[in-house]
C-alpha atoms as a PDB file:
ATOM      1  CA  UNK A   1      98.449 142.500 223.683  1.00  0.00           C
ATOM      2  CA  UNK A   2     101.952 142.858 222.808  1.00  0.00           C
ATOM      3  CA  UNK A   3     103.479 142.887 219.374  1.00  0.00           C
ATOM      4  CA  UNK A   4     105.132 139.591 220.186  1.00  0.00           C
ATOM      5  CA  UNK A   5     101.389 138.088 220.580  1.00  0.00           C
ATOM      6  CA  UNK A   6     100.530 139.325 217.051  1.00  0.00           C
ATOM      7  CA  UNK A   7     103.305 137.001 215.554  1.00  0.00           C
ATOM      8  CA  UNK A   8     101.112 133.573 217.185  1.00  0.00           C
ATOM      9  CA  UNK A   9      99.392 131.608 214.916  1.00  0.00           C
ATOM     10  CA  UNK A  10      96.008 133.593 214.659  1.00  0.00           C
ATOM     11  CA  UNK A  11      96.985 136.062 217.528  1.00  0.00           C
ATOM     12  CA  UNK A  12      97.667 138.886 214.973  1.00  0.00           C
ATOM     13  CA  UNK A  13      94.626 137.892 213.081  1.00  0.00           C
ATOM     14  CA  UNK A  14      92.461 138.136 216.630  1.00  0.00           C
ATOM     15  CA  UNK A  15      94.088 141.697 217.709  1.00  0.00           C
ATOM     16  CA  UNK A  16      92.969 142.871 213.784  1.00  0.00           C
ATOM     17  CA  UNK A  17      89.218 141.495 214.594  1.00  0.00           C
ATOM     18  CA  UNK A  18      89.767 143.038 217.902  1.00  0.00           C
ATOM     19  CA  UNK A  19      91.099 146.602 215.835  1.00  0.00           C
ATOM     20  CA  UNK A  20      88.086 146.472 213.407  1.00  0.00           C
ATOM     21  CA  UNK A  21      85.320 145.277 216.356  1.00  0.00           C
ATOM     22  CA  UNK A  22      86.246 148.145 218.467  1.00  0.00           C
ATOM     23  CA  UNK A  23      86.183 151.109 215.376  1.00  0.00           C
ATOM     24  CA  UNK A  24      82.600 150.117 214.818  1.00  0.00           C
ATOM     25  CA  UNK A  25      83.912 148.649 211.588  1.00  0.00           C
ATOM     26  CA  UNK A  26      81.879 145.563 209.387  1.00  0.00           C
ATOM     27  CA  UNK A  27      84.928 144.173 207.515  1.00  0.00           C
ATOM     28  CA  UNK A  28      85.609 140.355 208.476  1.00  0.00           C
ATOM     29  CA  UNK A  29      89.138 138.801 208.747  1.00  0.00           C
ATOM     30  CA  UNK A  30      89.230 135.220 207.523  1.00  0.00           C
ATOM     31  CA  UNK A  31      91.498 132.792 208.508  1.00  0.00           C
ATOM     32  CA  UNK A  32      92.427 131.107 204.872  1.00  0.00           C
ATOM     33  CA  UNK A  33      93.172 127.239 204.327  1.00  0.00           C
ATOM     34  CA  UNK A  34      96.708 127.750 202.381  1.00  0.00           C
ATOM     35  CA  UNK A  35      99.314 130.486 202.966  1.00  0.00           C
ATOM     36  CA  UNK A  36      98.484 134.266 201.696  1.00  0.00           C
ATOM     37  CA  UNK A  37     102.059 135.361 202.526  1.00  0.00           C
ATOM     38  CA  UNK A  38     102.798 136.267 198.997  1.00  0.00           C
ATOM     39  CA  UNK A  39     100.523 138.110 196.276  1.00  0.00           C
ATOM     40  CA  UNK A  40      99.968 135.166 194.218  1.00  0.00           C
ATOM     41  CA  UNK A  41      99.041 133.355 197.026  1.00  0.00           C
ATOM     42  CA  UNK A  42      96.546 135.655 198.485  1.00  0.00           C
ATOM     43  CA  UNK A  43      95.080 135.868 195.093  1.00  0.00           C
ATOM     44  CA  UNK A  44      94.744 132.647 194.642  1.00  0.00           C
ATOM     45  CA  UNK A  45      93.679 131.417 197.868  1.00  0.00           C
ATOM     46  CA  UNK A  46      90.532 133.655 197.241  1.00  0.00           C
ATOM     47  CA  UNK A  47      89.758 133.826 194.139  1.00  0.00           C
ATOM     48  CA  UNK A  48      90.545 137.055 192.974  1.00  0.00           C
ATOM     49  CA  UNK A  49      92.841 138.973 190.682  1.00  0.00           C
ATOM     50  CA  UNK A  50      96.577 139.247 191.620  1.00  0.00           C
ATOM     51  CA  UNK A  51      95.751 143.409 191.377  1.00  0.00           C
ATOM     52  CA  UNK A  52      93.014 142.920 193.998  1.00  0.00           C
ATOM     53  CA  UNK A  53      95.729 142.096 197.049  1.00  0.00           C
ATOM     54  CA  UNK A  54      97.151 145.391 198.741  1.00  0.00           C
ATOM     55  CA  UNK A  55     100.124 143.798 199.738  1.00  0.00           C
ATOM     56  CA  UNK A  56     101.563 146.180 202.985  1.00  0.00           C
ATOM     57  CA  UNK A  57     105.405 147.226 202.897  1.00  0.00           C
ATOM     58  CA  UNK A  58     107.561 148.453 205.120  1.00  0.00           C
ATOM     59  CA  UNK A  59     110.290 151.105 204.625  1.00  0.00           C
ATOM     60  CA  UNK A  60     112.709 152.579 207.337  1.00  0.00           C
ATOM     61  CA  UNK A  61     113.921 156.094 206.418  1.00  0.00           C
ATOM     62  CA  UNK A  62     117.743 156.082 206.331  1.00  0.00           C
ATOM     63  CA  UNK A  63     117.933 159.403 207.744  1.00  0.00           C
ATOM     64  CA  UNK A  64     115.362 159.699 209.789  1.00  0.00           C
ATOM     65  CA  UNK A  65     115.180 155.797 210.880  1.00  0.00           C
ATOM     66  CA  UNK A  66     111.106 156.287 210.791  1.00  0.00           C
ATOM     67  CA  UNK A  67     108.929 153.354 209.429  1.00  0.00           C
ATOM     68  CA  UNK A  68     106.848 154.000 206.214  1.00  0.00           C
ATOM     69  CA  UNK A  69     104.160 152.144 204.998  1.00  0.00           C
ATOM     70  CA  UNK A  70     103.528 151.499 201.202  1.00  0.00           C
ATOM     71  CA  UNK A  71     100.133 149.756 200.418  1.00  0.00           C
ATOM     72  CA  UNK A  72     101.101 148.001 196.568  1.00  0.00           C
ATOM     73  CA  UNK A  73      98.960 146.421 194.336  1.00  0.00           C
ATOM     74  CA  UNK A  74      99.775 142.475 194.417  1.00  0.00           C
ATOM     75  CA  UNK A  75     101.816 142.731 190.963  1.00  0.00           C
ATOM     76  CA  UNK A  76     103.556 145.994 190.920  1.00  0.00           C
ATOM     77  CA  UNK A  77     106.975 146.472 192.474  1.00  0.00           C
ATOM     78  CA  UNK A  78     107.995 149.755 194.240  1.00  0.00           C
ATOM     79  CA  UNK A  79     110.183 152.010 192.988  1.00  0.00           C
ATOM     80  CA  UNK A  80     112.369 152.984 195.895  1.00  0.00           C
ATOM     81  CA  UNK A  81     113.825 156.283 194.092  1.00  0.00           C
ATOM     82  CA  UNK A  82     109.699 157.485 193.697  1.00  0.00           C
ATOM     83  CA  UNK A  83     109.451 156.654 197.280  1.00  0.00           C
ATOM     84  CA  UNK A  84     112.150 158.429 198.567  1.00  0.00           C
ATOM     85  CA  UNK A  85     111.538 161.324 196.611  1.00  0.00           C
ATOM     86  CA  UNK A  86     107.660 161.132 198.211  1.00  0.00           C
ATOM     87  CA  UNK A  87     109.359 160.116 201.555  1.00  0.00           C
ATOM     88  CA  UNK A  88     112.051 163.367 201.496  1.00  0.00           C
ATOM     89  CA  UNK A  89     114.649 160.475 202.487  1.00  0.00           C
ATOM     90  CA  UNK A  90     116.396 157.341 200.639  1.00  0.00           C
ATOM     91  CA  UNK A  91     114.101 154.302 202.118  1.00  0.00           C
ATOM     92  CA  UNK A  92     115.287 150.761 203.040  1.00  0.00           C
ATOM     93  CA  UNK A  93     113.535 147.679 203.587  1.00  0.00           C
ATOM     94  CA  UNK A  94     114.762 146.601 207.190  1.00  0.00           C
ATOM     95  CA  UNK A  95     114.729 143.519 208.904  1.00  0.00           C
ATOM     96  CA  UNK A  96     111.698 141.557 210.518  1.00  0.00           C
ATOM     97  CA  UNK A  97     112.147 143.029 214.012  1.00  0.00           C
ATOM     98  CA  UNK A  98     111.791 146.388 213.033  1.00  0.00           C
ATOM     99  CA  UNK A  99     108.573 145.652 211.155  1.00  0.00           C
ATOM    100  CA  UNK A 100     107.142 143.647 213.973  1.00  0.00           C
ATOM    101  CA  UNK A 101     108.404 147.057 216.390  1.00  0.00           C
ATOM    102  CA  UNK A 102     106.836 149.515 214.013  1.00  0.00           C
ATOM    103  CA  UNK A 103     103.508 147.694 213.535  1.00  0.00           C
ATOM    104  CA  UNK A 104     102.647 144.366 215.853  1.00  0.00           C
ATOM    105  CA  UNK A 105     102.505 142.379 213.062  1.00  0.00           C
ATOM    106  CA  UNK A 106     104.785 139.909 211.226  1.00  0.00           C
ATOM    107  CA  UNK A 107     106.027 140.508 207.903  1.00  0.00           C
ATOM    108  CA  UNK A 108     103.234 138.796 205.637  1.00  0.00           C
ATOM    109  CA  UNK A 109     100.393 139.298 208.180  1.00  0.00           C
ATOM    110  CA  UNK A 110     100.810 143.104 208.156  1.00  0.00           C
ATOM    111  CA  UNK A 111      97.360 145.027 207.351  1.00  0.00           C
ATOM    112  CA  UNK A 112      97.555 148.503 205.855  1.00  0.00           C
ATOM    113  CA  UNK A 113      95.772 149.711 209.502  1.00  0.00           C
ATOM    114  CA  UNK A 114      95.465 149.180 213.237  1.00  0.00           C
ATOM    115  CA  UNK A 115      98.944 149.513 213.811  1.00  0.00           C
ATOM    116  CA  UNK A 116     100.809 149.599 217.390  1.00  0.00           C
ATOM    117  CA  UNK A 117     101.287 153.246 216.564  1.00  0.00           C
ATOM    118  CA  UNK A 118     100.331 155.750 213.427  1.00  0.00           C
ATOM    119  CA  UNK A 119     102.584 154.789 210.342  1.00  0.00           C
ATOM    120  CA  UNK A 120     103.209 157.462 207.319  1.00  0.00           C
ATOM    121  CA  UNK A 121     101.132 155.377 204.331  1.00  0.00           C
ATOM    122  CA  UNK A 122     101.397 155.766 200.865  1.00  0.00           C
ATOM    123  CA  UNK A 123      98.424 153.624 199.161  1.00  0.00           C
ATOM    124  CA  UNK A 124      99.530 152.815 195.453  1.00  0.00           C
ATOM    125  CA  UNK A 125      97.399 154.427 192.994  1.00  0.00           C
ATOM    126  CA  UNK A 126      96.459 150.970 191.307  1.00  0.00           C
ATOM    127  CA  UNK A 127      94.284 150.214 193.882  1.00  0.00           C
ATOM    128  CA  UNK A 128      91.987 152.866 193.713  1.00  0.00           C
ATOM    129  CA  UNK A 129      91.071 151.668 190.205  1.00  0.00           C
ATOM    130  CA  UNK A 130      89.840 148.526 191.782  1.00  0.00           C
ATOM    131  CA  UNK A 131      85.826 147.719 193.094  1.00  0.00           C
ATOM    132  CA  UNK A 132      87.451 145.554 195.639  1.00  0.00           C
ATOM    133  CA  UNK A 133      90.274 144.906 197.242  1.00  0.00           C
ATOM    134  CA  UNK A 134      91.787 141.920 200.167  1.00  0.00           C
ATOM    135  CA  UNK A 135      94.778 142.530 202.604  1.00  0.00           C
ATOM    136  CA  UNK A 136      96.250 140.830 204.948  1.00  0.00           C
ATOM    137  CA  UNK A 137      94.451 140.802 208.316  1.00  0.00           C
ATOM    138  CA  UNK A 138      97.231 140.285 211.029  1.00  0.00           C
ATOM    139  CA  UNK A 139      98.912 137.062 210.080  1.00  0.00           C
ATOM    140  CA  UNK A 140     100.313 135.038 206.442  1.00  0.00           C
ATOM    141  CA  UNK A 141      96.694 133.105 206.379  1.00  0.00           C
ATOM    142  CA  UNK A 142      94.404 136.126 207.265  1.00  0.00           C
ATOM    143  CA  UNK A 143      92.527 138.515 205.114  1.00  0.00           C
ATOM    144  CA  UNK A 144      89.590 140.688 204.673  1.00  0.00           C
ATOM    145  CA  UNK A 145      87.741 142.597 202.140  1.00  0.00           C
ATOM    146  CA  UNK A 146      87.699 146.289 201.532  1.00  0.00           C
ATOM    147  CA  UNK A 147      86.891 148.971 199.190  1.00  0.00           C
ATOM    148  CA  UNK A 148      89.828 151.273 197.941  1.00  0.00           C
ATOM    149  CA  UNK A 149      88.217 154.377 199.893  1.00  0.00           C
ATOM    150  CA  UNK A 150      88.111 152.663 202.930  1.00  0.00           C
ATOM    151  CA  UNK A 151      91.749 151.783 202.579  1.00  0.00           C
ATOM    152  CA  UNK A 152      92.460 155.335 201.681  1.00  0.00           C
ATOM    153  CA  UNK A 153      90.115 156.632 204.752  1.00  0.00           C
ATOM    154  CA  UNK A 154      91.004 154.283 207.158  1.00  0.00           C
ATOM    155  CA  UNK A 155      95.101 153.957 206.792  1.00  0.00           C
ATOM    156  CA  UNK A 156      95.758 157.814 206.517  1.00  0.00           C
ATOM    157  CA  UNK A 157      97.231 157.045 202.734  1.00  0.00           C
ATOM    158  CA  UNK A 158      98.186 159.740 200.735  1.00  0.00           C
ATOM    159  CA  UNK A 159      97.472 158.041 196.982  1.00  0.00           C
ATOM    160  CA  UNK A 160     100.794 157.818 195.103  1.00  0.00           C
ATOM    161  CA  UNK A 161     102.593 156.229 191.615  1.00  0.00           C
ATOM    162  CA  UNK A 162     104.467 153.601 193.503  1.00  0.00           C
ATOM    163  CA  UNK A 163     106.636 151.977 189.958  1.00  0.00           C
END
């Protein structure tokens, strides 16, 4: 599948099953009724606190031009200086192509792993604080449930302050 097939209506969710299915892994990506494009959204779509959602961001490097993933808890913003200074590079947030080119997913369906190719990740330490915690699974209305290690284990993070 290419990354234009993830951006279908349920085709990025199906390549994420697909992702998890063939690592052996028993997380399962829901398809939600209402939108989970946005934090609040997610959170409230299933029930959970706002801190809960690892909401997955994409930087480009402005030097370097190299994607970089930051995994944020639903209400914390990034602070782009910490980030750069983490990243060795001033970061940008570029434009829906290049997130769709760097991972196969859409922005608002992106999941912190099973990327199109191996991203940098930098999981925001907020997260680890939490039992549980829901990203997106390939597309704005998918999700699944996960614990904070996996996340760490499974995207590569290295655990960061992100604000």
């Amino acid at each position: 599948m290419t990354p234009a097939d993830a951006t279908g209506s349920g085709g990025g969710a199906e390549r994420f099953r697909e992702f998890i299915a063939a690592k052996g892994l028993h997380m399962v990506a829901v398809e939600m009724p209402a939108s989970t494009h946005s934090a609040e959204d997610a959170a409230a779509a299933i029930g959970c606190e706002v801190a809960q959602i690892a909401k997955a961001l994409v930087f480009r490097g402005q030097a370097s031009g190299d994607a970089l993933l930051v995994i944020a808890s639903g209400p914390n913003r990034v602070d782009e200086a910490k980030i750069a200074t983490i990243a060795g590079e001033s970061v940008e947030f570029p434009d829906a192509e290049f997130v769709r080119d760097a991972t196969g997913f859409s922005i608002g369906g992106v999941p912190p792993f099973g990327h199109d190719r191996a991203l940098r990740t930098l999981v925001d330490e907020d997260l680890v604080a939490c039992s549980e915690i829901w990203a997106a699974a390939g597309t704005p209305r998918a999700v699944f449930r996960l614990s904070p290690d996996d996340l760490v284990k499974l995207s590569g993070g290295q655990v960061v302050a992100i604000h």
